[in-house]
C-alpha atoms as a PDB file:
ATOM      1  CA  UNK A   1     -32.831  -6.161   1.343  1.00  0.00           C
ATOM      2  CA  UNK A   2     -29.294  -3.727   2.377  1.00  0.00           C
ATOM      3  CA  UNK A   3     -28.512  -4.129  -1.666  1.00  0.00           C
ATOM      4  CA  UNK A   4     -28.240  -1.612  -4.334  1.00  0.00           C
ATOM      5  CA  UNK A   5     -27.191  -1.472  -8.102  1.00  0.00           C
ATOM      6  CA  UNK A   6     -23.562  -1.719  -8.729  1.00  0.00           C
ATOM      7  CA  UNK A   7     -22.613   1.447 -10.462  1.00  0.00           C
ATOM      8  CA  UNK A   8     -19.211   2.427 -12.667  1.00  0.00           C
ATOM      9  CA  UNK A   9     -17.224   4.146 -11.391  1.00  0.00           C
ATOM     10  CA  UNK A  10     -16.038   7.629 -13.575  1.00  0.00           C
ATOM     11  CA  UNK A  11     -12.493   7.581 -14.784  1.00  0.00           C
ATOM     12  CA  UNK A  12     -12.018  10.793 -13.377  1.00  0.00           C
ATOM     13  CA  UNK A  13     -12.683   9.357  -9.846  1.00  0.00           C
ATOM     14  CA  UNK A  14     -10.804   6.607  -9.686  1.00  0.00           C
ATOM     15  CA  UNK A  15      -7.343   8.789 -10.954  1.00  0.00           C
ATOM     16  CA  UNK A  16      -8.418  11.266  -7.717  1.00  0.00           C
ATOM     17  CA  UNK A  17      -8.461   8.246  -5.904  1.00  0.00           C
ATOM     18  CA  UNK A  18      -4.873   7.222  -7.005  1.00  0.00           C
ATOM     19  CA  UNK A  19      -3.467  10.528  -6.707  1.00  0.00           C
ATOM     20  CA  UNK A  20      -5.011  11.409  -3.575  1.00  0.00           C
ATOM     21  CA  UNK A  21      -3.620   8.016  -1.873  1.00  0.00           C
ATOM     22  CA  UNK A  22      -0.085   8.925  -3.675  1.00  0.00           C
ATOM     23  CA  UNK A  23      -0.299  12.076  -1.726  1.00  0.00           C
ATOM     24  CA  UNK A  24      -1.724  10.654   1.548  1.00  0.00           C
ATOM     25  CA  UNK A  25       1.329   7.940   1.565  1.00  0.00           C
ATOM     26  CA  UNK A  26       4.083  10.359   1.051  1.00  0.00           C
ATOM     27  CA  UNK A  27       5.006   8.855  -2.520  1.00  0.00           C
ATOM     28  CA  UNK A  28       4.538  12.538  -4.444  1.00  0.00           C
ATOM     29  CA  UNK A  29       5.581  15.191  -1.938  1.00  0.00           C
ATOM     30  CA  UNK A  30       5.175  18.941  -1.821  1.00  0.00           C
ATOM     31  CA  UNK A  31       6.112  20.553  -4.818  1.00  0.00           C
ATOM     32  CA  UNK A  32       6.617  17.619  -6.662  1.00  0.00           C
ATOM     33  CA  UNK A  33       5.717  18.574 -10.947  1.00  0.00           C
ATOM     34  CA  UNK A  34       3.254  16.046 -12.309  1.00  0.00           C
ATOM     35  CA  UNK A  35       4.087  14.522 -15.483  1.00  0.00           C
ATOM     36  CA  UNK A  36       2.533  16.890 -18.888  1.00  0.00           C
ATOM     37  CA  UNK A  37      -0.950  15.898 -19.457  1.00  0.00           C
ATOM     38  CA  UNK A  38      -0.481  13.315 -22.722  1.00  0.00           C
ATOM     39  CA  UNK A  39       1.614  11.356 -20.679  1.00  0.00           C
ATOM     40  CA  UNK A  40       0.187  11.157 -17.479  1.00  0.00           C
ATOM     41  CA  UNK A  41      -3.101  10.090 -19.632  1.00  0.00           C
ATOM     42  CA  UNK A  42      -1.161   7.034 -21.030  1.00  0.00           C
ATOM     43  CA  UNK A  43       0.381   6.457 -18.012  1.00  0.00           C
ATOM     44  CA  UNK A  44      -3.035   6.147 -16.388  1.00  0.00           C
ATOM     45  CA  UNK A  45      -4.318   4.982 -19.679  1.00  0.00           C
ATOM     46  CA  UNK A  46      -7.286   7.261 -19.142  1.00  0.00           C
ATOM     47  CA  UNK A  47      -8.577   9.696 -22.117  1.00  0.00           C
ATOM     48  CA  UNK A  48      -7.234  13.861 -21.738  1.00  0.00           C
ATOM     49  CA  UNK A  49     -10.558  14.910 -20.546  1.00  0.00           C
ATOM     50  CA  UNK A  50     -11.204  12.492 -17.811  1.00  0.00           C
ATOM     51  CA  UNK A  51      -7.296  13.529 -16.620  1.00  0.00           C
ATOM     52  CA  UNK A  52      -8.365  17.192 -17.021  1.00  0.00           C
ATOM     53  CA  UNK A  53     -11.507  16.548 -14.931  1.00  0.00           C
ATOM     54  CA  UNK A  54      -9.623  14.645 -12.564  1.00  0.00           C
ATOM     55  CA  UNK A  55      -6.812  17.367 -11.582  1.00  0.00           C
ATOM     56  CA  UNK A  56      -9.651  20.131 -11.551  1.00  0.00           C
ATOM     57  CA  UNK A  57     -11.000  18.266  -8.943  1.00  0.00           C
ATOM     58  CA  UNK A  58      -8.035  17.713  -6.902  1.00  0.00           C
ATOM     59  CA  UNK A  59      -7.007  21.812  -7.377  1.00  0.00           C
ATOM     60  CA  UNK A  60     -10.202  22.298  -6.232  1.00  0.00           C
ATOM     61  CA  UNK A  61      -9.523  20.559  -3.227  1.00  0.00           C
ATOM     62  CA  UNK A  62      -6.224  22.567  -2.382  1.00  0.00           C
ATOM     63  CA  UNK A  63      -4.354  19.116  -3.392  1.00  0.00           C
ATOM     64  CA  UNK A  64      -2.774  20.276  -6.674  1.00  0.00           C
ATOM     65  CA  UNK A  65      -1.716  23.809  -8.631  1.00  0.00           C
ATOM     66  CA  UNK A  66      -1.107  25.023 -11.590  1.00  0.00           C
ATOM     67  CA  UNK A  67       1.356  27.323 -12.429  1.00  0.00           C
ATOM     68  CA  UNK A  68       1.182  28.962 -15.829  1.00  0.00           C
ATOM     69  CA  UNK A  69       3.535  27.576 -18.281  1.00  0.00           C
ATOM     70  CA  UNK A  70       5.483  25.201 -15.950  1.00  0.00           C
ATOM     71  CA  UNK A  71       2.743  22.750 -15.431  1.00  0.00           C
ATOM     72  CA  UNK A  72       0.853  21.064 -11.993  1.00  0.00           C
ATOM     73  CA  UNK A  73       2.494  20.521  -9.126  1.00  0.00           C
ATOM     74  CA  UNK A  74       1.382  19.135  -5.573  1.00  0.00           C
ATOM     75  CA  UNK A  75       0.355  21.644  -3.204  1.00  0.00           C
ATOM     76  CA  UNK A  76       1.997  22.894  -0.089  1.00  0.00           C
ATOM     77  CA  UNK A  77      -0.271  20.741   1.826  1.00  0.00           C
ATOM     78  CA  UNK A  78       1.741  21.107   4.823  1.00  0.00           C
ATOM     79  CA  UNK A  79       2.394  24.984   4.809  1.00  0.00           C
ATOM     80  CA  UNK A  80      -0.660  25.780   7.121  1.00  0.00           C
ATOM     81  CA  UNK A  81       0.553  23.142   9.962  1.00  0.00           C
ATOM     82  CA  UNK A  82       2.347  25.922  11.961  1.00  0.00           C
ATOM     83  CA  UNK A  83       0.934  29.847  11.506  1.00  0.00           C
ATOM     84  CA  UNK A  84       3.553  32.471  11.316  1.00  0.00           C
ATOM     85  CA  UNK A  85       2.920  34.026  14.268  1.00  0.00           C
ATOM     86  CA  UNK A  86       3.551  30.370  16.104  1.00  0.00           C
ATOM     87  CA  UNK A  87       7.167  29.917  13.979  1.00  0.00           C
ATOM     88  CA  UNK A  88       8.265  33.585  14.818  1.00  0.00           C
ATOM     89  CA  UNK A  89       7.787  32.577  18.590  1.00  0.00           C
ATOM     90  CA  UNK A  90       9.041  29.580  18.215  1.00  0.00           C
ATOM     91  CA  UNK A  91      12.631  30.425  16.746  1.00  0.00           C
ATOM     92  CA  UNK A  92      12.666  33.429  19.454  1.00  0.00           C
ATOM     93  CA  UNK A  93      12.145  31.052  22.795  1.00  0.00           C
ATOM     94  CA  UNK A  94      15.046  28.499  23.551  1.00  0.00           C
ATOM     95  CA  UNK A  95      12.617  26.152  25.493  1.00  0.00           C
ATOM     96  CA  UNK A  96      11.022  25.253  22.062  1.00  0.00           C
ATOM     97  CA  UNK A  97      14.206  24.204  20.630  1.00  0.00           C
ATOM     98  CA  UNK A  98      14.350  21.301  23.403  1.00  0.00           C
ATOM     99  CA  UNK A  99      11.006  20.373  23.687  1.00  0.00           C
ATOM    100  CA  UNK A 100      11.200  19.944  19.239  1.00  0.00           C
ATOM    101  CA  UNK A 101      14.220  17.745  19.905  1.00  0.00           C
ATOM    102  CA  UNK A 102      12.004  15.502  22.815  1.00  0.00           C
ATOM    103  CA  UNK A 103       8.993  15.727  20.631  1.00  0.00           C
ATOM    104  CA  UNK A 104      11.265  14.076  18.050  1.00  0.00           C
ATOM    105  CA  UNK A 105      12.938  11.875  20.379  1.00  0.00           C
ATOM    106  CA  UNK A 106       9.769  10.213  21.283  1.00  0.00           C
ATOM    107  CA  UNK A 107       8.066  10.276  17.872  1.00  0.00           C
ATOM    108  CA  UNK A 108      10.931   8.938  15.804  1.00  0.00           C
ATOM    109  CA  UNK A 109      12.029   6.490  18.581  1.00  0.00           C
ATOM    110  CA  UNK A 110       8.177   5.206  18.110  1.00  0.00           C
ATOM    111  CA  UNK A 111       8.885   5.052  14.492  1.00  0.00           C
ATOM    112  CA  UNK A 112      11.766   3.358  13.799  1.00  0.00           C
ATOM    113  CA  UNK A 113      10.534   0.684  16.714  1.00  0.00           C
ATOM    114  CA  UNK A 114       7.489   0.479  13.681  1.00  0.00           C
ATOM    115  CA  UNK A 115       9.446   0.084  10.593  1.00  0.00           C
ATOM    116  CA  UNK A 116      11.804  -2.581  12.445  1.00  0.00           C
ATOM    117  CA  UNK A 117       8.332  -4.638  12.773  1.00  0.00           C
ATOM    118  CA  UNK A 118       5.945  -3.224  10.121  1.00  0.00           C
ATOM    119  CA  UNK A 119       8.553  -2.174   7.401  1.00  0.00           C
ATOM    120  CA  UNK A 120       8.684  -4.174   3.958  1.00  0.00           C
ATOM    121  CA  UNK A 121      11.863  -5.430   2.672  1.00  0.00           C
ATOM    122  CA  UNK A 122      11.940  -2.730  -0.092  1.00  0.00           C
ATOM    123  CA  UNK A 123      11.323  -0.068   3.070  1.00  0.00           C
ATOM    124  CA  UNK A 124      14.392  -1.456   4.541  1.00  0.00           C
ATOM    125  CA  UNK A 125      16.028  -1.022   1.282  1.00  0.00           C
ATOM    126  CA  UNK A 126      15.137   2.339   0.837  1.00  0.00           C
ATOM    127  CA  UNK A 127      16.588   3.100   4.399  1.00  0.00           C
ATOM    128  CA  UNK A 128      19.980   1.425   3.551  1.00  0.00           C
ATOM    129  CA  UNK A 129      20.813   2.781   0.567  1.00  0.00           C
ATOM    130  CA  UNK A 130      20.280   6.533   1.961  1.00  0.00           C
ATOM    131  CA  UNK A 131      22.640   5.125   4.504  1.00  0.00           C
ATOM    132  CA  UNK A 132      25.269   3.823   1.525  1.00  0.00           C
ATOM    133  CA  UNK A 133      24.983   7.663   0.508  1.00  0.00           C
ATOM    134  CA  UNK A 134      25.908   9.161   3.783  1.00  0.00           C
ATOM    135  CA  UNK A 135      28.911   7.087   4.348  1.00  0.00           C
ATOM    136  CA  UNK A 136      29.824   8.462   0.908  1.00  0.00           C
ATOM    137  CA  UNK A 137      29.124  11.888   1.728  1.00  0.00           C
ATOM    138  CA  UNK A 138      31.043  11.536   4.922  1.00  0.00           C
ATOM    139  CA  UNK A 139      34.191  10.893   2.988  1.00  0.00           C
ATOM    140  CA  UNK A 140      33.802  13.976   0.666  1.00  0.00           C
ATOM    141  CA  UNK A 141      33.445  16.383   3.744  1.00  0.00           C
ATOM    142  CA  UNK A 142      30.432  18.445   2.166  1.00  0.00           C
ATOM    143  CA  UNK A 143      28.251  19.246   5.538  1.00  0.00           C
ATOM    144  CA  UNK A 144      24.766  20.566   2.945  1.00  0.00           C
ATOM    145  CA  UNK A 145      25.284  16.986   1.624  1.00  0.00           C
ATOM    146  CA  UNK A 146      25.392  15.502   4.939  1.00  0.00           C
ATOM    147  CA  UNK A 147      22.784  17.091   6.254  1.00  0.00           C
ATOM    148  CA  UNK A 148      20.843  16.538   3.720  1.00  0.00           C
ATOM    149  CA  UNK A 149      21.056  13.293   3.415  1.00  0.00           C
ATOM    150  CA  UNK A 150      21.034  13.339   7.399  1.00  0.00           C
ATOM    151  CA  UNK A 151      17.040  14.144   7.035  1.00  0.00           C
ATOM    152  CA  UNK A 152      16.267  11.830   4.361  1.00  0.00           C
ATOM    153  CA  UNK A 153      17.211   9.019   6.364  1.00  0.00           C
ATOM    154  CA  UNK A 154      15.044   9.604   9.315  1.00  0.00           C
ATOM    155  CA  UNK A 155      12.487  10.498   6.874  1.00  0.00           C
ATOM    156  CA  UNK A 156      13.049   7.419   5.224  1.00  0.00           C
ATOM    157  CA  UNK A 157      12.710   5.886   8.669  1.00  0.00           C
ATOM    158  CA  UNK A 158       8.786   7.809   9.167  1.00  0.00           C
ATOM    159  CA  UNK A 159       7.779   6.457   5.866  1.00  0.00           C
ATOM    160  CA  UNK A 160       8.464   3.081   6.661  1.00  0.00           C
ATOM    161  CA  UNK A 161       6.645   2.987   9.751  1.00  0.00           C
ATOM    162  CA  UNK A 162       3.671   3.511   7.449  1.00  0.00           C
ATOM    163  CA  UNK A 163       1.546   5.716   9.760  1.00  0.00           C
ATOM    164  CA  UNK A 164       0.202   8.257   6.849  1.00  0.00           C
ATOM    165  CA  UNK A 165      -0.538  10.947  10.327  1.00  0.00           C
ATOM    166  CA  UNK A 166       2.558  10.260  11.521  1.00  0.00           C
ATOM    167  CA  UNK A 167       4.295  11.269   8.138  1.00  0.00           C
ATOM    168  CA  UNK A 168       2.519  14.617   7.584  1.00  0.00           C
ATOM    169  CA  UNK A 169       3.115  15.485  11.179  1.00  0.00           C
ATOM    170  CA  UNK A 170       6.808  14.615  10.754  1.00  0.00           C
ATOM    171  CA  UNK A 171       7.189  16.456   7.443  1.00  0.00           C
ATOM    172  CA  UNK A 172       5.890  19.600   8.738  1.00  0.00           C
ATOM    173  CA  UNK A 173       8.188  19.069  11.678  1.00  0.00           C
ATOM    174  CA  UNK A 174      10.999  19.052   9.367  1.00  0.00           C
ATOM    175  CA  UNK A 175      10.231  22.250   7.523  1.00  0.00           C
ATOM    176  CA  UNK A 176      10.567  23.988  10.527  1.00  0.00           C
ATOM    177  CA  UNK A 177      14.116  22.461  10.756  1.00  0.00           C
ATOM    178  CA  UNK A 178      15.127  23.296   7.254  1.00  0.00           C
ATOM    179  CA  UNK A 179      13.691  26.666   7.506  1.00  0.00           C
ATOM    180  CA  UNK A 180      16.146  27.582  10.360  1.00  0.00           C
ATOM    181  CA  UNK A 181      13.655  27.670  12.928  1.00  0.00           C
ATOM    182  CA  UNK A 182      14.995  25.640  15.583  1.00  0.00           C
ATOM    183  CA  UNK A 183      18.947  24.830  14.966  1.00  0.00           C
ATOM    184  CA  UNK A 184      21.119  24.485  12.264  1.00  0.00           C
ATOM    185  CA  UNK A 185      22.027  20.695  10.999  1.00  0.00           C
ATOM    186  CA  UNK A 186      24.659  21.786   9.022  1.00  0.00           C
ATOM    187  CA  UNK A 187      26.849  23.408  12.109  1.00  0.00           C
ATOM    188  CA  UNK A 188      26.789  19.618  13.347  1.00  0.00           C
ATOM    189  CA  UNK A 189      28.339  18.065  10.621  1.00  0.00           C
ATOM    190  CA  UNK A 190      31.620  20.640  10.565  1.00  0.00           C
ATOM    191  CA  UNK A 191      33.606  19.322  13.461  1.00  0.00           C
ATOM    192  CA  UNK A 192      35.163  16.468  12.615  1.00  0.00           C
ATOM    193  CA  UNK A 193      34.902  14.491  16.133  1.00  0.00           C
ATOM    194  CA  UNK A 194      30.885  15.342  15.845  1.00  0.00           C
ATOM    195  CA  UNK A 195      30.221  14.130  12.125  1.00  0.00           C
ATOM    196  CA  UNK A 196      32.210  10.829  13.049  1.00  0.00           C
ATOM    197  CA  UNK A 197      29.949  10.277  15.995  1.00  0.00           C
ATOM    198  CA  UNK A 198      26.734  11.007  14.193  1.00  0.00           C
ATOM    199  CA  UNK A 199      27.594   8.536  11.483  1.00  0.00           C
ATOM    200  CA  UNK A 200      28.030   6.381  13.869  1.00  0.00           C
ATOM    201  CA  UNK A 201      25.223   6.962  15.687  1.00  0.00           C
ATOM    202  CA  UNK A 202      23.043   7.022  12.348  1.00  0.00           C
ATOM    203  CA  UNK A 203      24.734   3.325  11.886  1.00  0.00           C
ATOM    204  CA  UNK A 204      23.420   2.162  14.802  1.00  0.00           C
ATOM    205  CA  UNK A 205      19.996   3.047  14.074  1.00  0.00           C
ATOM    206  CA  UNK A 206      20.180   1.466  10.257  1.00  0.00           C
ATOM    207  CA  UNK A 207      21.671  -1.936  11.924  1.00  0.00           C
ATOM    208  CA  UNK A 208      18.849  -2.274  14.156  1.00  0.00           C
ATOM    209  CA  UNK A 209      16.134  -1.665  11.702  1.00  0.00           C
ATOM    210  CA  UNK A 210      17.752  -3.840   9.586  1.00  0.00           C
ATOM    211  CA  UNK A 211      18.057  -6.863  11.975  1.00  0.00           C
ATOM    212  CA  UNK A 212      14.429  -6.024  12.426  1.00  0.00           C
ATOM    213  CA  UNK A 213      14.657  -5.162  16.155  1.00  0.00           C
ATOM    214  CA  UNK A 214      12.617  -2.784  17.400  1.00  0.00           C
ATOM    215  CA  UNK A 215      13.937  -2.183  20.898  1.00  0.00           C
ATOM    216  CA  UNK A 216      17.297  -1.785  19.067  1.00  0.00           C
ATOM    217  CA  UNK A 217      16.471   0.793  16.569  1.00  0.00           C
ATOM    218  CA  UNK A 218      14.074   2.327  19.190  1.00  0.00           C
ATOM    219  CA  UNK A 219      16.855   2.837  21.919  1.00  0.00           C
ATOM    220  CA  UNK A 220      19.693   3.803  18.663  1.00  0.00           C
ATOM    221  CA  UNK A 221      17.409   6.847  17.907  1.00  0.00           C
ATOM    222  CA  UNK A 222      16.724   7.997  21.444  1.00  0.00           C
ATOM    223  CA  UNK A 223      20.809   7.806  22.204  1.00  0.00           C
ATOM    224  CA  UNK A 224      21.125   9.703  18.582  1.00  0.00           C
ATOM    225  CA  UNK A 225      18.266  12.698  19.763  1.00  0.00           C
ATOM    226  CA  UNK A 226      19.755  12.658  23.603  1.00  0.00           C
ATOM    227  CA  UNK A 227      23.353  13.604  21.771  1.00  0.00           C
ATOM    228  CA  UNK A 228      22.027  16.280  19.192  1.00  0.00           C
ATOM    229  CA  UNK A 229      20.012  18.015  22.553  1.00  0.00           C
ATOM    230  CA  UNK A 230      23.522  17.570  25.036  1.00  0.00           C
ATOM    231  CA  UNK A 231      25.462  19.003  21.569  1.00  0.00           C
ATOM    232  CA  UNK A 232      23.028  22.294  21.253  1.00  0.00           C
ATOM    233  CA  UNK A 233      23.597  22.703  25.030  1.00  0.00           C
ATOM    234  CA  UNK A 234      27.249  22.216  24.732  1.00  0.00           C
ATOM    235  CA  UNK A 235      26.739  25.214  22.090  1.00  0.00           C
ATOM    236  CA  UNK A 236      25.101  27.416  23.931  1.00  0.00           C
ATOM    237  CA  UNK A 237      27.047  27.484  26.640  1.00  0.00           C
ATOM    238  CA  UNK A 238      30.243  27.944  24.645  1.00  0.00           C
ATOM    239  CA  UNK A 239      28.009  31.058  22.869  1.00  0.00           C
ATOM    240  CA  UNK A 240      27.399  32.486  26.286  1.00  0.00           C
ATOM    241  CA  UNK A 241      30.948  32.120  27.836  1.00  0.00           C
ATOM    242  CA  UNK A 242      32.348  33.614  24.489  1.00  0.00           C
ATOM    243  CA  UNK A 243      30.099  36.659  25.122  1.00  0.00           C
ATOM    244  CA  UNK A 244      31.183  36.737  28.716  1.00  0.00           C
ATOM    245  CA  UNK A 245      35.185  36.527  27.554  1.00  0.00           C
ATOM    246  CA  UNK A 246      34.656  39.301  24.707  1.00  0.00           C
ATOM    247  CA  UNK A 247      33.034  41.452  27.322  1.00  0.00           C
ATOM    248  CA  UNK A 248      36.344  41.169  29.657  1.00  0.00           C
ATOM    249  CA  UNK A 249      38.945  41.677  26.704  1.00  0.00           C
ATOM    250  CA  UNK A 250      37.297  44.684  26.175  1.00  0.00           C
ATOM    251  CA  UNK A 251      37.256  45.882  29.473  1.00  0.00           C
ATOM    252  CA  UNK A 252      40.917  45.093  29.363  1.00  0.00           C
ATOM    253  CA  UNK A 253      41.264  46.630  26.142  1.00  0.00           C
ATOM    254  CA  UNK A 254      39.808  49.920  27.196  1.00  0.00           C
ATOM    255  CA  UNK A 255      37.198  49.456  25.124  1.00  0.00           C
ATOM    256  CA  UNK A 256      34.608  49.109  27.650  1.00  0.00           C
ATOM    257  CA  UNK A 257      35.841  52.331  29.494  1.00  0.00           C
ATOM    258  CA  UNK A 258      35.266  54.635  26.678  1.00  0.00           C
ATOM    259  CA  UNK A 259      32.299  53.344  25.629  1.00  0.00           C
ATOM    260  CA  UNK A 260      31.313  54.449  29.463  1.00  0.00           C
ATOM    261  CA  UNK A 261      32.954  57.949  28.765  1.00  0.00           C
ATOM    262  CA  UNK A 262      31.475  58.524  25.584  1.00  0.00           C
END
């Protein structure tokens, strides 16, 4: 008979197991500090050396560090996702810029047509109070804070489509944005006429999700990406036509001629 002896599990498993899903589901992120040891042991309600076992096991696994006198932290699970090499070429080639922005376009308009359907009531929640912050942001005219806050909601939106590959993908997606890679956010968010649209398109995308329609918060993030790509266009073209005019006022200016004499 397919039956063998039920076994106990070790204490030091089962808190892998809990920290390992925390990870896997997004809930403690990238450089996030666990709490000391005594009271993430009552926490768990687990004895010091089954914790001790526990977190040896998950540093061993590239999960968790340690960093001398300031305690364990989760890894930086996602730093390997893109090599060097691959960033440096990326932030050097326009062309990657647009296909990020239709990569995201696609993935987050999949997303948010998830959490409409699949989302809890607390995801929903989560969503609309990061929303609550950005109208208050808006008012105070800080762009960091707006942008910010700008990738914390569609964050916000990934998590509650509760696709665990999906998240990871996304977050290492994002990195690249923060680390300057592709564009950036906060140049969006200084024009006045620009941050009033993107509220407005971020509104749209909140009010679907939170009517729970997924064609509706689907098509509110694809009109959102289509006017962030059309607005780095827009850019660019104004960056080229400025090079173009400075080139003539110097010719004007003389400046061009004795740089040709010299």
């Amino acid at each position: 008979m397919p039956f063998r002896q039920i076994q106990s599990e070790k204490l030091s498993s089962a808190v892998v197991r809990q920290v390992e899903e925390l990870i896997l589901r997004g809930i403690l992120r990238p450089g996030e500090r666990l709490p000391p040891e005594r009271e993430l042991a009552e926490r768990l309600k687990v004895s010091r050396p089954s914790l001790r076992d526990a977190i040896g096991q998950l540093q061993d696994s590239g999960l968790l560090i340690t960093k001398p006198g300031a305690g364990v932290f989760v890894a930086d699970v996602l730093g390997s996702a893109f090599s060097p090499a691959l960033t440096e070429l990326f932030a050097r080639h326009d062309e990657a810029v647009f296909d990020y922005l239709s990569f995201r376009r696609d993935l987050e308009g999949l997303a948010a047509e998830r959490a409409a359907r699949l989302g809890s009531d607390t995801d929903l929640k989560v969503v609309q109070t990061i929303f609550d912050k950005m109208l208050a942001a808006h008012n105070k005219r800080n762009a960091d804070e707006e942008a910010q806050l700008d990738a914390q909601f569609h964050m916000a939106i990934i998590e509650a489509s509760h696709n665990v590959v999906m998240l990871h993908m996304m977050r290492s997606m994002y990195q690249l944005l923060r680390d300057g890679v592709f564009y950036n956010r906060q140049v969006m968010f200084k024009q006045k006429t620009t941050r009033s649209v993107l509220l407005d398109q971020h509104r749209a995308i909140n009010d679907g999700l939170q009517s729970r329609d997924p064609v509706r918060a689907r098509e509110a993030v694809h009109t959102h990406m289509d006017f962030v790509e059309k607005s780095l266009l827009d850019q660019q073209r104004a960056d080229r036509n400025e090079d173009i005019a400075r080139l003539r006022l110097d010719h004007e200016t003389g400046h061009g001629e004795a740089t040709r004499q010299v």
